[in-house]
C-alpha atoms as a PDB file:
ATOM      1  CA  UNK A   1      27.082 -16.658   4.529  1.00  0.00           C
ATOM      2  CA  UNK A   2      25.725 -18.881   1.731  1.00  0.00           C
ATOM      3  CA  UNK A   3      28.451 -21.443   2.149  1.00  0.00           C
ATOM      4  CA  UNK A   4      28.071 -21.962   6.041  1.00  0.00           C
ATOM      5  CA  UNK A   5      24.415 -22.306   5.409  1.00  0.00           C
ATOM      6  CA  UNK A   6      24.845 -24.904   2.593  1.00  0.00           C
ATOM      7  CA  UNK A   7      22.659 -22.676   0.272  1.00  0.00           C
ATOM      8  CA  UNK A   8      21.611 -23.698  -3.128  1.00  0.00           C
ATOM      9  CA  UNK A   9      19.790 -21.169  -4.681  1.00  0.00           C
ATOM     10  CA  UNK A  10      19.631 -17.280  -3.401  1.00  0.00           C
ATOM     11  CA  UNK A  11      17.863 -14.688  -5.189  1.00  0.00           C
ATOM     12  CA  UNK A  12      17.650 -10.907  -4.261  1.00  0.00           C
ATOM     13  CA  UNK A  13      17.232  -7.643  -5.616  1.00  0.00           C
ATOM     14  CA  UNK A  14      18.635  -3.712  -5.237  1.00  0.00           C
ATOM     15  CA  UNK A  15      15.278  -2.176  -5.098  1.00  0.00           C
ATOM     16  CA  UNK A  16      14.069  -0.357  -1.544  1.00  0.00           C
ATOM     17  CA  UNK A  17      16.417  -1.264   0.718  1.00  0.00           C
ATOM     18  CA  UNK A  18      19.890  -1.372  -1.074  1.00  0.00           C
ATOM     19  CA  UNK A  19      18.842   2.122  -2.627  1.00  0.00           C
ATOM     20  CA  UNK A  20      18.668   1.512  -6.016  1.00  0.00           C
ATOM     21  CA  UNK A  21      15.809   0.970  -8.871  1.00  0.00           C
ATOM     22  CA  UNK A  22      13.955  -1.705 -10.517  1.00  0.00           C
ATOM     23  CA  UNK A  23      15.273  -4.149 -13.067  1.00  0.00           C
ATOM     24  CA  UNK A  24      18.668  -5.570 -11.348  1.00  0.00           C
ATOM     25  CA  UNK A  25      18.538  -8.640  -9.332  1.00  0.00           C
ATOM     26  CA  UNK A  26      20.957 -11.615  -8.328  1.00  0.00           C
ATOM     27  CA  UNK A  27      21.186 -14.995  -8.115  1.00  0.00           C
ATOM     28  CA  UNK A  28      23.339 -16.903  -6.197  1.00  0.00           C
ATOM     29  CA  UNK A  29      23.770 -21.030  -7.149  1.00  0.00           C
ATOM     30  CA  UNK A  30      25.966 -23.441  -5.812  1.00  0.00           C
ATOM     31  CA  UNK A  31      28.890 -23.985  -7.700  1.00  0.00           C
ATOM     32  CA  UNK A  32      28.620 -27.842  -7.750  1.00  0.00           C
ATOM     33  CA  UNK A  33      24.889 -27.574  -9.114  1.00  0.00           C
ATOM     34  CA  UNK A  34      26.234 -25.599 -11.962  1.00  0.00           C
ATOM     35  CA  UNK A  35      26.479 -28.394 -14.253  1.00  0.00           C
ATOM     36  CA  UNK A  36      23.263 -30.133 -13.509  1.00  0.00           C
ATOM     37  CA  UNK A  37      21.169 -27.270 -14.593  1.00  0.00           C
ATOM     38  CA  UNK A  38      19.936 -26.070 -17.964  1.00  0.00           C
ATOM     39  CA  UNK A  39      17.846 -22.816 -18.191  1.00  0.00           C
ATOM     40  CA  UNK A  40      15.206 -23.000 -20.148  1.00  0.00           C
ATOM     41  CA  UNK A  41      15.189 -19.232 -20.584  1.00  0.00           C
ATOM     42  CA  UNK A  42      18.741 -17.838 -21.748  1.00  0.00           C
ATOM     43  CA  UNK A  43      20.367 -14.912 -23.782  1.00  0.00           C
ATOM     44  CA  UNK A  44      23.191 -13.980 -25.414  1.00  0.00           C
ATOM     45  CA  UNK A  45      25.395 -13.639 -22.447  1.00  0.00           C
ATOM     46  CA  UNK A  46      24.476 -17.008 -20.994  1.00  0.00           C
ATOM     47  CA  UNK A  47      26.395 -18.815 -23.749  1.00  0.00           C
ATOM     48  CA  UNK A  48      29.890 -20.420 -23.640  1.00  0.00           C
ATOM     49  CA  UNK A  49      31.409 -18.489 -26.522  1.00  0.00           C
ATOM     50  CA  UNK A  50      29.064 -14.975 -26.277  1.00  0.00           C
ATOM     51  CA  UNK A  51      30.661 -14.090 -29.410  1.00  0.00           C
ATOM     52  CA  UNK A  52      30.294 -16.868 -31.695  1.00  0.00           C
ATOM     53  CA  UNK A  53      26.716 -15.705 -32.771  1.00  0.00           C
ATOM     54  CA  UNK A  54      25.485 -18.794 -33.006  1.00  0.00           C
ATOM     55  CA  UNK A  55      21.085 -18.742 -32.415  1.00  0.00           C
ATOM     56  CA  UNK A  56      20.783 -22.630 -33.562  1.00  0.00           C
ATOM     57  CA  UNK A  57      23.576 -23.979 -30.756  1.00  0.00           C
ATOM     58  CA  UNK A  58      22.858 -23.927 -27.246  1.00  0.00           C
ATOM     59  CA  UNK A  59      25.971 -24.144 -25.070  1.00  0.00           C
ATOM     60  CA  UNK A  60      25.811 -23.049 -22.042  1.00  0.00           C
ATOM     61  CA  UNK A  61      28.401 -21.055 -19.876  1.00  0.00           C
ATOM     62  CA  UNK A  62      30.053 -23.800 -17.456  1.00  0.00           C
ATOM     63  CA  UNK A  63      29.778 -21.133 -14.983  1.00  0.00           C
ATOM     64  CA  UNK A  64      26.943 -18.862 -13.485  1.00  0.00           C
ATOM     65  CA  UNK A  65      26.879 -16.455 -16.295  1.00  0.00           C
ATOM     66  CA  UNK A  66      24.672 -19.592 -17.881  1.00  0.00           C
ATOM     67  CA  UNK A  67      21.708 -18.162 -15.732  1.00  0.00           C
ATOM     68  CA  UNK A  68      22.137 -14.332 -17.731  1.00  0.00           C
ATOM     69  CA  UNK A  69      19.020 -13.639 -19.728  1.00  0.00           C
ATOM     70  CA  UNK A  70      20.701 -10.407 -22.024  1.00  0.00           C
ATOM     71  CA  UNK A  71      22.019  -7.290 -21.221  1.00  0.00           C
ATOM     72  CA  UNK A  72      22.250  -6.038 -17.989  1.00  0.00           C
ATOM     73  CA  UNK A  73      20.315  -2.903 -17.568  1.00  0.00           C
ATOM     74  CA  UNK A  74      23.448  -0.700 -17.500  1.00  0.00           C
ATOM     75  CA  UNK A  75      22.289   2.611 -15.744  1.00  0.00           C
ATOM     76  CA  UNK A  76      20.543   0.162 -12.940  1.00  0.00           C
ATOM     77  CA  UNK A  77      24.099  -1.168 -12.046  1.00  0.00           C
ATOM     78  CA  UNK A  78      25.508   2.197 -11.492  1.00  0.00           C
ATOM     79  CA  UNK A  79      22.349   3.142  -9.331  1.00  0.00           C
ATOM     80  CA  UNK A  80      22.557  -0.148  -7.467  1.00  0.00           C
ATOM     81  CA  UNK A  81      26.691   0.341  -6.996  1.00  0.00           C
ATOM     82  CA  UNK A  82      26.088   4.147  -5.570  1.00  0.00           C
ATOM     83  CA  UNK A  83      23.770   2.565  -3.476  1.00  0.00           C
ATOM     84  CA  UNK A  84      25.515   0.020  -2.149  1.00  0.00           C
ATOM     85  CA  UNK A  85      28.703   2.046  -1.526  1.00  0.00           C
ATOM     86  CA  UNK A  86      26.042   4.163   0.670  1.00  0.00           C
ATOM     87  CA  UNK A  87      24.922   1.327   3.159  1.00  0.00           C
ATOM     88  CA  UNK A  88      28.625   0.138   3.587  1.00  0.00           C
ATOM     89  CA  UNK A  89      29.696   3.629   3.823  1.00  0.00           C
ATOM     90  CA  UNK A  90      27.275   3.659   6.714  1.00  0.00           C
ATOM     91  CA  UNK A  91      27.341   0.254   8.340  1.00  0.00           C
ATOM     92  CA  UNK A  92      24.893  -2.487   8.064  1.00  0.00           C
ATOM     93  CA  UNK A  93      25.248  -2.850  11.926  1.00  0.00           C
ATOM     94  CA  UNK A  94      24.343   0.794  12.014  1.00  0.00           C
ATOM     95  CA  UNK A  95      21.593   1.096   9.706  1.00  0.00           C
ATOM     96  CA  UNK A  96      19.848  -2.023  11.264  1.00  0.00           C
ATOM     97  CA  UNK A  97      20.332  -0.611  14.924  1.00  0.00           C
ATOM     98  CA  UNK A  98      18.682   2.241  13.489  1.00  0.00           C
ATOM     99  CA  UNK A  99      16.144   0.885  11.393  1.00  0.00           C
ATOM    100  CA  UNK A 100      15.123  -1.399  14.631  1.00  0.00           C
ATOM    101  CA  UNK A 101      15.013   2.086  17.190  1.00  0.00           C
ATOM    102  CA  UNK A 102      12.582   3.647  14.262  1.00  0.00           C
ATOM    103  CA  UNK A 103      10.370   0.499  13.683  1.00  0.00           C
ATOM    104  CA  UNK A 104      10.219   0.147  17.580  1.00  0.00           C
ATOM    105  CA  UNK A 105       9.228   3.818  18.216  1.00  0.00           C
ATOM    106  CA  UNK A 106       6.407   3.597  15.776  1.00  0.00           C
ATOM    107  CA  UNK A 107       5.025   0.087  16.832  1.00  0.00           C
ATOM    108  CA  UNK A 108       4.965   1.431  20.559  1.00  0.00           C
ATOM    109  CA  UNK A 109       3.551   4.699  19.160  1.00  0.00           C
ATOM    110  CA  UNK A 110       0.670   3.111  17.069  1.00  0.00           C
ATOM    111  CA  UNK A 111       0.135   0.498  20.285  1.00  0.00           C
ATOM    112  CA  UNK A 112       0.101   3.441  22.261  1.00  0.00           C
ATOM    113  CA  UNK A 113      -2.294   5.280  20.224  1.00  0.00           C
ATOM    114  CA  UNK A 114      -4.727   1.914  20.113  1.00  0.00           C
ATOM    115  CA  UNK A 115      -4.238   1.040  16.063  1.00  0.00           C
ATOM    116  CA  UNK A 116      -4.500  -2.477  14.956  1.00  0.00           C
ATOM    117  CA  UNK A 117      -0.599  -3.578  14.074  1.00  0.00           C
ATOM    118  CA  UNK A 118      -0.200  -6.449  12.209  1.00  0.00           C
ATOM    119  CA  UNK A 119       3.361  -6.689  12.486  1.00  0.00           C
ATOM    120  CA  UNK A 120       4.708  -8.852  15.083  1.00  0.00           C
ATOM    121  CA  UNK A 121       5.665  -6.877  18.420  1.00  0.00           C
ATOM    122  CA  UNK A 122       8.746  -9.083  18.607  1.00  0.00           C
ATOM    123  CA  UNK A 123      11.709  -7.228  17.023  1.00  0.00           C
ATOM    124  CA  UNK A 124      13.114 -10.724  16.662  1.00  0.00           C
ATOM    125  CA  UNK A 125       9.984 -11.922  14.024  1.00  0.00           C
ATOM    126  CA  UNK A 126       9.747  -8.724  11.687  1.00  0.00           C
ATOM    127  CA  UNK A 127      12.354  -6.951   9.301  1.00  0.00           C
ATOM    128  CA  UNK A 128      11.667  -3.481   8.708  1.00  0.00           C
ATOM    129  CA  UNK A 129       8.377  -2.741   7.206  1.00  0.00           C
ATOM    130  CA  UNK A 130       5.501  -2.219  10.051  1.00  0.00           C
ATOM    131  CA  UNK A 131       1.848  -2.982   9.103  1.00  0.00           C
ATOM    132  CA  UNK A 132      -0.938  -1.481  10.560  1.00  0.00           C
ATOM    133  CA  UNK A 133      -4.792  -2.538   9.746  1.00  0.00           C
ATOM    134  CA  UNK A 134      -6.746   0.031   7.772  1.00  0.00           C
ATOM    135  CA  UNK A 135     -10.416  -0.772   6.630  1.00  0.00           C
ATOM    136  CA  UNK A 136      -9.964   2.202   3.832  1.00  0.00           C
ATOM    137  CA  UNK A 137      -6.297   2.201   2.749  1.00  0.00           C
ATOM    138  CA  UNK A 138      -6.133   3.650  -0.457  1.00  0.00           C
ATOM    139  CA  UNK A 139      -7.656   6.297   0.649  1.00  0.00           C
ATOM    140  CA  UNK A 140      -5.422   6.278   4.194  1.00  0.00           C
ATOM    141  CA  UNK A 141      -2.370   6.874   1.701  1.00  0.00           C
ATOM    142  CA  UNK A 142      -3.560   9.236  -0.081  1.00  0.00           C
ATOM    143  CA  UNK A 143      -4.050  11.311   3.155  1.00  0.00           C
ATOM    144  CA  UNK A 144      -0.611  10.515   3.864  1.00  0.00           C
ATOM    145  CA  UNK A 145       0.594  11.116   1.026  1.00  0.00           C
ATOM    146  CA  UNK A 146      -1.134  14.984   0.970  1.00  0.00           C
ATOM    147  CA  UNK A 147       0.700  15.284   3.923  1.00  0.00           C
ATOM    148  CA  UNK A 148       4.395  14.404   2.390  1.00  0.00           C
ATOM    149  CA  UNK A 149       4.455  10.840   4.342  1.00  0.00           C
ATOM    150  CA  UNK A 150       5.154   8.020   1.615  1.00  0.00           C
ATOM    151  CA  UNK A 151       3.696   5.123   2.790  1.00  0.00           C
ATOM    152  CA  UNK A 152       1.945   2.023   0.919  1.00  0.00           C
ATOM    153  CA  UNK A 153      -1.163  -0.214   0.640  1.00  0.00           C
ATOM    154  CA  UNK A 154      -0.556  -4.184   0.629  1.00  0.00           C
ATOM    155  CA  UNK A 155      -3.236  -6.443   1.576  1.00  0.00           C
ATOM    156  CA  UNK A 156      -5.649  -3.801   3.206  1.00  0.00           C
ATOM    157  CA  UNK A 157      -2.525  -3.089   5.593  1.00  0.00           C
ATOM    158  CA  UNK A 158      -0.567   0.312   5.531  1.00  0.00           C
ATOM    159  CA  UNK A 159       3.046  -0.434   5.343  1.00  0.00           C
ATOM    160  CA  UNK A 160       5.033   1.643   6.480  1.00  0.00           C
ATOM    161  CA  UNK A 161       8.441   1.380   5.634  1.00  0.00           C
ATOM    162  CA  UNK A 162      11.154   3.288   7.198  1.00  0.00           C
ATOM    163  CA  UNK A 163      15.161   3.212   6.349  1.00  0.00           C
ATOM    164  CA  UNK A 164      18.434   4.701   7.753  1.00  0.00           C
ATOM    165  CA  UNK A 165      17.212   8.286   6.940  1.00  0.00           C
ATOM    166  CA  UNK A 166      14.298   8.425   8.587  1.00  0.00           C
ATOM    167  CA  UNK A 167      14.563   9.961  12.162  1.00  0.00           C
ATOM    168  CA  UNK A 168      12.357  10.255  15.102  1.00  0.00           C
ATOM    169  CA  UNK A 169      10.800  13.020  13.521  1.00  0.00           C
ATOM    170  CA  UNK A 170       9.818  11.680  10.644  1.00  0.00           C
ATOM    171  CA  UNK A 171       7.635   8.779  13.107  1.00  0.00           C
ATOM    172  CA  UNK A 172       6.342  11.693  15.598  1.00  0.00           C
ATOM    173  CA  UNK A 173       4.903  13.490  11.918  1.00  0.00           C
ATOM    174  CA  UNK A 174       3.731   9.789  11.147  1.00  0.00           C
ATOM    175  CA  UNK A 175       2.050   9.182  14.452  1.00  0.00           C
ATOM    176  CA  UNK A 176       0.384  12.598  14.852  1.00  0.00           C
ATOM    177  CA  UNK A 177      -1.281  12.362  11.353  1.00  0.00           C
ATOM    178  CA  UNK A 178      -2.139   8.406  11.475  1.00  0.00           C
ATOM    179  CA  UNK A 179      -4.045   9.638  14.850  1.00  0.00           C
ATOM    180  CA  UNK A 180      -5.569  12.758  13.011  1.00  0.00           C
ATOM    181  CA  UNK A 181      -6.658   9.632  10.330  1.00  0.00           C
ATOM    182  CA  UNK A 182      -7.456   6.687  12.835  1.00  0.00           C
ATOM    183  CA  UNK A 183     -10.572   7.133  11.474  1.00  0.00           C
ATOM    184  CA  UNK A 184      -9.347   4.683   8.542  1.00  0.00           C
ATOM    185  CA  UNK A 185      -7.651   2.430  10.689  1.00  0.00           C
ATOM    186  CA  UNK A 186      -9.139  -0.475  12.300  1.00  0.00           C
END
């Protein structure tokens, strides 16, 4: 709730997690900072009059729309509206109960199995994504990856990063072939 927090600026994006692809973010600004700010980056859409054409005068949209850079990648927007009509379909309170049952299996699995997790073991300090130390990674993933499990390298970590439609089988598969690889993990 950006107005019970007092929040000035939020930015986001509907890539991973809101199901939808690259190039579509948003920006949230408080309304009474509106008029204090001048982007130093603008396009077309971020003028007061978008139709009046005009590439020598700057003036600004009193409103939010002053912080548009062009055109909004239009095929994006649809992706990023199915997407979103997905997780409310579903529940956020769902999908993070979920999410948190799926994280916790495979952080008890990979503690379990003695791999080095760099995630936090409090549920309460980590969103979804689950690190685990690998001292070959690139090639850890592309093990994985042979095997059909998508995972990614960042920092020298594997991240694994799980969502509403992954199931318990999906971490048992993970487990089984991070122990067949624990070679690559530290």
């Amino acid at each position: 709730d950006v107005k019970a927090l007092n929040v000035d600026f939020l930015v986001g994006g509907v890539l991973k997690y809101l199901l939808a692809s690259s190039g579509l973010a948003y920006l949230y600004v408080r309304k009474d900072l509106l008029p204090s700010l001048d982007p130093t980056y603008t396009g077309w859409f971020a003028q007061a009059n978008i139709f009046a054409m005009d590439n020598n005068a700057h003036a600004p949209s009193p409103t939010a729309r002053r912080f548009e850079t062009g055109s909004p990648p239009v095929p994006v927007t649809y992706a990023a509206q199915a997407g979103i009509n997905l997780i409310r379909s579903i529940g956020l309170e769902r999908i993070q109960r979920h999410i948190g049952q799926i994280t916790g299996a495979i952080k008890e699995g990979a503690m379990r199995r003695g791999f080095n997790l760099v995630t936090p073991v409090d549920p309460n300090r980590h969103g979804a994504l689950i690190a685990l130390r690998s001292h070959k990674v690139d090639l850890l993933v592309k093990r994985l990856e042979a095997e059909q499990i998508v995972v990614s390298s960042r920092d020298n970590n594997l991240r694994i990063s799980p969502h509403f439609y992954n199931n318990m089988e999906d971490v048992n598969r993970l487990l089984d072939a991070l122990t067949r690889h624990k070679d690559l993990l530290v």
